[in-house]
PDB file of N, CA and C in Angstrom:
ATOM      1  N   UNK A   1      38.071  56.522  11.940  1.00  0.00           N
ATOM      2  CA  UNK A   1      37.199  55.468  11.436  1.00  0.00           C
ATOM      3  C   UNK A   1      36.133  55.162  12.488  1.00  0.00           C
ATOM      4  N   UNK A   2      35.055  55.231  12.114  1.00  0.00           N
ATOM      5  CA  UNK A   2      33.673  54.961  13.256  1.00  0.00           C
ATOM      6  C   UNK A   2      33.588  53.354  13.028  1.00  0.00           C
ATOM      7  N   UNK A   3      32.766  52.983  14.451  1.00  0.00           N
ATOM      8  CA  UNK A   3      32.573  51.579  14.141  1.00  0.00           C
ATOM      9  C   UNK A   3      31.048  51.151  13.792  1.00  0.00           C
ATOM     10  N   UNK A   4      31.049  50.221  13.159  1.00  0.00           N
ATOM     11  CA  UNK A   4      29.589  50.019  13.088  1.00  0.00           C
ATOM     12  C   UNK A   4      29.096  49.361  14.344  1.00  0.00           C
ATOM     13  N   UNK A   5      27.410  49.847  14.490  1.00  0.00           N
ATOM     14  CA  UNK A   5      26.477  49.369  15.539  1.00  0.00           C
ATOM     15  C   UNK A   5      26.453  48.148  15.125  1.00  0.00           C
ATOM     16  N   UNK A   6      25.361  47.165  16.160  1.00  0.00           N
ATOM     17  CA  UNK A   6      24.857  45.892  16.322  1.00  0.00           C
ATOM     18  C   UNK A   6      23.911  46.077  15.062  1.00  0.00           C
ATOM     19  N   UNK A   7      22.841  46.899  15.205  1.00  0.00           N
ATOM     20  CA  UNK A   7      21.646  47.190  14.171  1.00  0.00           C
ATOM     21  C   UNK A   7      22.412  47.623  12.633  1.00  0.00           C
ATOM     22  N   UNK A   8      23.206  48.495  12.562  1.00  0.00           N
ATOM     23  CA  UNK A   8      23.595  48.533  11.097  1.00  0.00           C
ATOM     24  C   UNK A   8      24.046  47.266  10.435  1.00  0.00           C
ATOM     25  N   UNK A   9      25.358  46.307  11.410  1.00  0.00           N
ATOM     26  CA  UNK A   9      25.315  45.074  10.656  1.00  0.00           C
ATOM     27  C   UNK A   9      24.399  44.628  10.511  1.00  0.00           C
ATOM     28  N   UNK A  10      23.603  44.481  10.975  1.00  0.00           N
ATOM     29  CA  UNK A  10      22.087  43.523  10.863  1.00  0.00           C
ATOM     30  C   UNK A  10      20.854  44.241   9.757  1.00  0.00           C
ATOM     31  N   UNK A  11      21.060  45.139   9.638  1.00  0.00           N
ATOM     32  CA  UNK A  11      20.682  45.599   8.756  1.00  0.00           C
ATOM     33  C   UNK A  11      21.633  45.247   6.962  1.00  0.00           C
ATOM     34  N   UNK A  12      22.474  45.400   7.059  1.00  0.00           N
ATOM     35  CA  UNK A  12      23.658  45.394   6.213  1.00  0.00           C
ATOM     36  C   UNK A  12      23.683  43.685   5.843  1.00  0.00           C
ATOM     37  N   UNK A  13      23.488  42.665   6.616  1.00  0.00           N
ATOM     38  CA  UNK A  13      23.288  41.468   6.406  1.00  0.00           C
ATOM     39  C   UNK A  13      21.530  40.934   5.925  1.00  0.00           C
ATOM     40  N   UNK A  14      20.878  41.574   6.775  1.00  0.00           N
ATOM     41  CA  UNK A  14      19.664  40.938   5.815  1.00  0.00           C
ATOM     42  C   UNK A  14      19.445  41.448   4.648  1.00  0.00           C
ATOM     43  N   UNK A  15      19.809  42.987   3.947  1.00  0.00           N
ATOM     44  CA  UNK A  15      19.483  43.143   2.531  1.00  0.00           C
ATOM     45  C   UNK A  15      20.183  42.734   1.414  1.00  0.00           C
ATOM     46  N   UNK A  16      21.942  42.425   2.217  1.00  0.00           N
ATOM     47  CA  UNK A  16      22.807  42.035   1.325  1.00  0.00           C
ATOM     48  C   UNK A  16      22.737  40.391   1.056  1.00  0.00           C
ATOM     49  N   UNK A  17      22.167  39.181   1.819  1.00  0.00           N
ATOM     50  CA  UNK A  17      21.765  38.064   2.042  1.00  0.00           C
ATOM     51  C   UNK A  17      20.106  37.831   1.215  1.00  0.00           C
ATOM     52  N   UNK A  18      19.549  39.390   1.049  1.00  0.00           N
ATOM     53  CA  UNK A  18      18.907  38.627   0.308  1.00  0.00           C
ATOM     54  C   UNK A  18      17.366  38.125   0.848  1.00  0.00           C
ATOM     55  N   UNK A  19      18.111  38.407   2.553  1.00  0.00           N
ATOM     56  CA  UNK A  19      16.728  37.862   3.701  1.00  0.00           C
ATOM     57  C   UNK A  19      15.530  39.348   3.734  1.00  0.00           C
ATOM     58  N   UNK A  20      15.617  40.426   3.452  1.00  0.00           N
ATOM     59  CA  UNK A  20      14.773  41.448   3.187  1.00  0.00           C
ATOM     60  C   UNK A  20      14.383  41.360   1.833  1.00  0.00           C
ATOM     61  N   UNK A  21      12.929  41.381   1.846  1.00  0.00           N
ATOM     62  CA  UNK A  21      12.201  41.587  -0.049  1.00  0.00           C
ATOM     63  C   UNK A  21      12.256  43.536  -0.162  1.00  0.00           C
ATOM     64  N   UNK A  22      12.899  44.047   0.249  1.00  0.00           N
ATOM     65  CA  UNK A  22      12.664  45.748   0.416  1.00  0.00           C
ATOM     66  C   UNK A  22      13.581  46.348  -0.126  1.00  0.00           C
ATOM     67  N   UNK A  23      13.333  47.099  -0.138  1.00  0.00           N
ATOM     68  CA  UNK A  23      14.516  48.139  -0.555  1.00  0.00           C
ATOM     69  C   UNK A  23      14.986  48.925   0.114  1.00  0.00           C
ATOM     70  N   UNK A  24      15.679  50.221   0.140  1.00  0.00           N
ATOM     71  CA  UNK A  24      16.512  51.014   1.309  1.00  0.00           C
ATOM     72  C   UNK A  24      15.603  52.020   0.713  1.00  0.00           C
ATOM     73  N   UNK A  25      15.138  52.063  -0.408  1.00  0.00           N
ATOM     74  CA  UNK A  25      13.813  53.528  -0.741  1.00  0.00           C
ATOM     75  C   UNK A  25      12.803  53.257  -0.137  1.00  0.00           C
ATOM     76  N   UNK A  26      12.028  52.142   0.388  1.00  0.00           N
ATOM     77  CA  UNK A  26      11.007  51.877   0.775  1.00  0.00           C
ATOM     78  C   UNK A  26      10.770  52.956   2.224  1.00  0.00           C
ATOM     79  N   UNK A  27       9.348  53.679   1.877  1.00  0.00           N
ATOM     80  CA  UNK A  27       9.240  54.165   3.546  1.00  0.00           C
ATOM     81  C   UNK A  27       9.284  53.476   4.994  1.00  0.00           C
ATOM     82  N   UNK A  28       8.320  52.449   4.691  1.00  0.00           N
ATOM     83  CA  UNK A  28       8.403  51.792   5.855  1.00  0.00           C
ATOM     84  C   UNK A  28       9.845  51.309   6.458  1.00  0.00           C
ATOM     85  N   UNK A  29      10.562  50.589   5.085  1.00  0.00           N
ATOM     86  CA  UNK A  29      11.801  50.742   5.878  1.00  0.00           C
ATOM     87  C   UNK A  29      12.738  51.368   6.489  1.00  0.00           C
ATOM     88  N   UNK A  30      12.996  52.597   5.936  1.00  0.00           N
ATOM     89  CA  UNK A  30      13.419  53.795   6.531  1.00  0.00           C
ATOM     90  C   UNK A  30      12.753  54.165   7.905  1.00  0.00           C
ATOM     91  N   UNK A  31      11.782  54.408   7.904  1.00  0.00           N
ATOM     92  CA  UNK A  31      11.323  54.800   9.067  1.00  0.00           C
ATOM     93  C   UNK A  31      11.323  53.651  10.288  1.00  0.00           C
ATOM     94  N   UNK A  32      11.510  52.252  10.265  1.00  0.00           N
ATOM     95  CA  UNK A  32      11.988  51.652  10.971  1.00  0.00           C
ATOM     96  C   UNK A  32      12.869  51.482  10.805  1.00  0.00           C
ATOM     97  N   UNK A  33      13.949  51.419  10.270  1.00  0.00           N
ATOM     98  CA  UNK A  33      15.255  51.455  10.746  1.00  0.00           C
ATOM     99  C   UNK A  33      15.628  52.753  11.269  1.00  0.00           C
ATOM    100  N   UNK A  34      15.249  54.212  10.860  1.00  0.00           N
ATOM    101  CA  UNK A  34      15.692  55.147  11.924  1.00  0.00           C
ATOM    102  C   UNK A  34      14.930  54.967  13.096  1.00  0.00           C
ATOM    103  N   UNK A  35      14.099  54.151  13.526  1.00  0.00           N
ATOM    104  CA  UNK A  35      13.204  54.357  15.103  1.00  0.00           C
ATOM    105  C   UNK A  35      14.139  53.057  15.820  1.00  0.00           C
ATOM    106  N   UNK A  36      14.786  52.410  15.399  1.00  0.00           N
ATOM    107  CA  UNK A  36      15.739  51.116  15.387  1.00  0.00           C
ATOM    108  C   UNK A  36      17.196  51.737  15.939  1.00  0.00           C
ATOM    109  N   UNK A  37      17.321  52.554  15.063  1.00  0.00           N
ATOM    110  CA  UNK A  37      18.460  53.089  15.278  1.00  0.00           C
ATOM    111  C   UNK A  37      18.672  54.542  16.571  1.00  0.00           C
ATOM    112  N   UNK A  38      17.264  55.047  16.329  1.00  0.00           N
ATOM    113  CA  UNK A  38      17.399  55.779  17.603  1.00  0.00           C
ATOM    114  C   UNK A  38      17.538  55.004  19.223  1.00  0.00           C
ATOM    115  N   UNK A  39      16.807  53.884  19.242  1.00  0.00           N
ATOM    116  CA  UNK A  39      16.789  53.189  20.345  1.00  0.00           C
ATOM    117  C   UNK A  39      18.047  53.045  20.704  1.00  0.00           C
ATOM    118  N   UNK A  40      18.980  52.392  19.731  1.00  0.00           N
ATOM    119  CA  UNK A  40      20.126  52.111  20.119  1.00  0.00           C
ATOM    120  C   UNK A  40      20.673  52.872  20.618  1.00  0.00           C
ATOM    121  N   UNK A  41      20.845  54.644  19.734  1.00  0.00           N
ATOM    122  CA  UNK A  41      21.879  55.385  20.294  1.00  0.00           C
ATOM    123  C   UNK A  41      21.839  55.759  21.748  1.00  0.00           C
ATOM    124  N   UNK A  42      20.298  55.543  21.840  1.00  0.00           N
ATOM    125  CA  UNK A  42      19.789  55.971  23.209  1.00  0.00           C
ATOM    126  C   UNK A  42      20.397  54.836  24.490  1.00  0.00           C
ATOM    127  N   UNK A  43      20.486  54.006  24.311  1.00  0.00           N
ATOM    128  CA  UNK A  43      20.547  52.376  24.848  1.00  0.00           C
ATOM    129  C   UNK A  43      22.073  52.521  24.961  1.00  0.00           C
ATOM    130  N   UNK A  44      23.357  52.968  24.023  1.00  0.00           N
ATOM    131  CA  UNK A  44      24.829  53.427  24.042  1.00  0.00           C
ATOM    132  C   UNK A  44      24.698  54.591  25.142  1.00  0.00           C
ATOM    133  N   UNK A  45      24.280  55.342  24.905  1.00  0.00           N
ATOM    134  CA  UNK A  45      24.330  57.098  25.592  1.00  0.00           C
ATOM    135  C   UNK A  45      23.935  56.687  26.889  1.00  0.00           C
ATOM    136  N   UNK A  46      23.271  55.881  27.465  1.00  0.00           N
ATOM    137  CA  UNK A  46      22.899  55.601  28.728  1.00  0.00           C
ATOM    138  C   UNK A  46      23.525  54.511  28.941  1.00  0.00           C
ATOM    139  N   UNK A  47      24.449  53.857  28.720  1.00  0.00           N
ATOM    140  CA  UNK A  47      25.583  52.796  28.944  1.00  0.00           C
ATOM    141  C   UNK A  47      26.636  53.746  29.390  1.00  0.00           C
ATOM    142  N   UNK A  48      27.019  54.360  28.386  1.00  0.00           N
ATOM    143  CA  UNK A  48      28.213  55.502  28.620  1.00  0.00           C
ATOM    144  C   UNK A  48      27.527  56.241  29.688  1.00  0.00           C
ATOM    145  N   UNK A  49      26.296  56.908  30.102  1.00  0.00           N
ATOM    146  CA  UNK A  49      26.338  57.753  31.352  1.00  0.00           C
ATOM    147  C   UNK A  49      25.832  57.093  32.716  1.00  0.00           C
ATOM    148  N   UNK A  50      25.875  55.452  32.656  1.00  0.00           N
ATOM    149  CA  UNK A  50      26.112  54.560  34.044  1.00  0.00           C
ATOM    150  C   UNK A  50      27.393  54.108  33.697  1.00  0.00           C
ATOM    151  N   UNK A  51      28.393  54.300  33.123  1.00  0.00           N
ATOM    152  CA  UNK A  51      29.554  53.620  33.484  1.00  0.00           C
ATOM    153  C   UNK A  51      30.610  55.037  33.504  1.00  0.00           C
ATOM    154  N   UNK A  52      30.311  55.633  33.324  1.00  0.00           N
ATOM    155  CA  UNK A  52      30.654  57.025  33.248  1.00  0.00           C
ATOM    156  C   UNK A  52      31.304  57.674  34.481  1.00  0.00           C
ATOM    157  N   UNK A  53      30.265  57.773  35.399  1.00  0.00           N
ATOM    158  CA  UNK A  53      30.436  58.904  36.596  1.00  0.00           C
ATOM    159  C   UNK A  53      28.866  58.298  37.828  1.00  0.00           C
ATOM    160  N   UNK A  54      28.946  57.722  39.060  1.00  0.00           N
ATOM    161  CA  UNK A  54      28.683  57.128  39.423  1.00  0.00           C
ATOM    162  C   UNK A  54      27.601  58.509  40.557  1.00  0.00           C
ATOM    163  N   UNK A  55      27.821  59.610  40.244  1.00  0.00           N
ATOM    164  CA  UNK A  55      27.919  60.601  41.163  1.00  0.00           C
ATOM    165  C   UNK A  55      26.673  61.478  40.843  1.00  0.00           C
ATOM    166  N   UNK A  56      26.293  61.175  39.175  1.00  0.00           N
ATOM    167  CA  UNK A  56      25.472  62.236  39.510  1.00  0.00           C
ATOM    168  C   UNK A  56      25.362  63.592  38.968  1.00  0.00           C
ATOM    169  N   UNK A  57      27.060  63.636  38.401  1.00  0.00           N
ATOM    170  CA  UNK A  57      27.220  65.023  38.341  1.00  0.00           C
ATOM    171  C   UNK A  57      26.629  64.957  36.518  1.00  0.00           C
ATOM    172  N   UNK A  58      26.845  66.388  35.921  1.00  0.00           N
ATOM    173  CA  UNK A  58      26.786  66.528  35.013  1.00  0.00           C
ATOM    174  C   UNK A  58      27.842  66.139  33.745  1.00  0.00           C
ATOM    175  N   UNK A  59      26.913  65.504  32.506  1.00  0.00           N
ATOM    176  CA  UNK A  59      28.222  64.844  31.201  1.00  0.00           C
ATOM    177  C   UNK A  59      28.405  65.862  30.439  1.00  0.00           C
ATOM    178  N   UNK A  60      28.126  67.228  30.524  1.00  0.00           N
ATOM    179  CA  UNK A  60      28.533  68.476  29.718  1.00  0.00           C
ATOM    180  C   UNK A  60      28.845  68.213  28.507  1.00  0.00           C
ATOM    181  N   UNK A  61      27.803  67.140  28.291  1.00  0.00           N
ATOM    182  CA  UNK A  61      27.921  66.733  26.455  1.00  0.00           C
ATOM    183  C   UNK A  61      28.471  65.126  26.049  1.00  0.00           C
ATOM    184  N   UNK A  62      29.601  64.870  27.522  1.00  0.00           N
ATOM    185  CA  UNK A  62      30.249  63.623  27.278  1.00  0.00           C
ATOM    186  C   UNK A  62      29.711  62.550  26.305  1.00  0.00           C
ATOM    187  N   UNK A  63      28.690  62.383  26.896  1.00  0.00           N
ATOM    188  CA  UNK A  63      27.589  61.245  26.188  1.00  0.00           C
ATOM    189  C   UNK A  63      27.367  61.143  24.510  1.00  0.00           C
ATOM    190  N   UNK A  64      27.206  62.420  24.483  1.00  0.00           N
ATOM    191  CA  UNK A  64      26.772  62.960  23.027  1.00  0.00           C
ATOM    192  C   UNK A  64      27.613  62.599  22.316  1.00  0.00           C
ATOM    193  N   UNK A  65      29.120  63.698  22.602  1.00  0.00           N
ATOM    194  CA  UNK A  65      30.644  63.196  21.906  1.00  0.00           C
ATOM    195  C   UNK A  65      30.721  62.260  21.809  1.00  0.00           C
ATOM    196  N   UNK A  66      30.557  61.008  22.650  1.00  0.00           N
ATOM    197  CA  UNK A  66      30.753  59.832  22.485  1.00  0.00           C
ATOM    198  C   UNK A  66      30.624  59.095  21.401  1.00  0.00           C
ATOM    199  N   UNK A  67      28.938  59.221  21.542  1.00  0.00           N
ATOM    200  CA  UNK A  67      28.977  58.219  20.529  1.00  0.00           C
ATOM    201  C   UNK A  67      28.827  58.747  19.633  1.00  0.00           C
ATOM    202  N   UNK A  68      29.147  60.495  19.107  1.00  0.00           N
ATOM    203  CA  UNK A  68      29.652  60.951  17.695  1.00  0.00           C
ATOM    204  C   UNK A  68      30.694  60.658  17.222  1.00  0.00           C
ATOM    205  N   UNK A  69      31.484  60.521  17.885  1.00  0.00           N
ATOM    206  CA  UNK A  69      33.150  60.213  17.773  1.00  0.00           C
ATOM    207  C   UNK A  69      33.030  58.463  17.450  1.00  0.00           C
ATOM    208  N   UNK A  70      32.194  57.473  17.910  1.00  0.00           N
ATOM    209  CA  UNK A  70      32.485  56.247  17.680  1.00  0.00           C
ATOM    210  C   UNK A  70      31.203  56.097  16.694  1.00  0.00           C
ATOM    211  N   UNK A  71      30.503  56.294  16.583  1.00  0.00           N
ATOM    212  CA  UNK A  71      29.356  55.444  15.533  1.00  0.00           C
ATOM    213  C   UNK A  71      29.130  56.850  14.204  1.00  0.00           C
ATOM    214  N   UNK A  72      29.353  58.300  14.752  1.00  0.00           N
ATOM    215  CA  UNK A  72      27.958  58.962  13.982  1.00  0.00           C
ATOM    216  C   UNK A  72      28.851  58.333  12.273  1.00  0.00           C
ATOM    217  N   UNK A  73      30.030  58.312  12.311  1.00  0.00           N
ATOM    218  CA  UNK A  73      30.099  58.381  10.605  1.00  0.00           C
ATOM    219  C   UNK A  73      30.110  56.759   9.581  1.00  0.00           C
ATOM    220  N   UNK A  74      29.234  56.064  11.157  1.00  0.00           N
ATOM    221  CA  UNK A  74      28.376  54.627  10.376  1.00  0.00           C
ATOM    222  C   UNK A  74      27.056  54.688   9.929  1.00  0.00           C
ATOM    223  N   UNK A  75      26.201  55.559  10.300  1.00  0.00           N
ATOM    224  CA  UNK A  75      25.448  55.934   9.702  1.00  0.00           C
ATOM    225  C   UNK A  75      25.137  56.245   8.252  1.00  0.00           C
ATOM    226  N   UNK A  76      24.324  55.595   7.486  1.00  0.00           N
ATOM    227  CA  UNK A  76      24.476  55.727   6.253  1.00  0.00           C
ATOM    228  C   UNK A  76      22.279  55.663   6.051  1.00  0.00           C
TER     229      UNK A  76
END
């Protein structure tokens, strides 16, 4: 079971509340919420590789796995 991000609930609460006039077909919205959502993963992946390994060395993917294994199957 993946967990959901900060941004998907928040996403998931303003259309279901009613607080967005948009739709999930709309371009603009799509395309900001994936530029929304890239930030984040980016913002996780560099959390995980400063708390990670203090050294320097190489994450031979660590990072990546990561947050495939915890978020990718919240993505919707």
């Amino acid at each position: 079971m993946s967990k959901q991000t900060a941004v998907e609930w928040f996403v998931k609460q303003l259309l279901g509340n009613g607080l967005l006039r948009v739709t999930k077909d709309e371009p603009l919205y799509k395309e900001l919420r994936d530029q929304v959502r890239a930030m984040e993963r980016e913002q996780i992946i560099t959390a995980f590789c400063e708390g990670y390994d203090h050294d320097g060395d190489n994450y031979d993917g660590a990072e990546i796995s990561y947050y495939n294994r915890t978020y990718k199957g919240g993505e919707q």
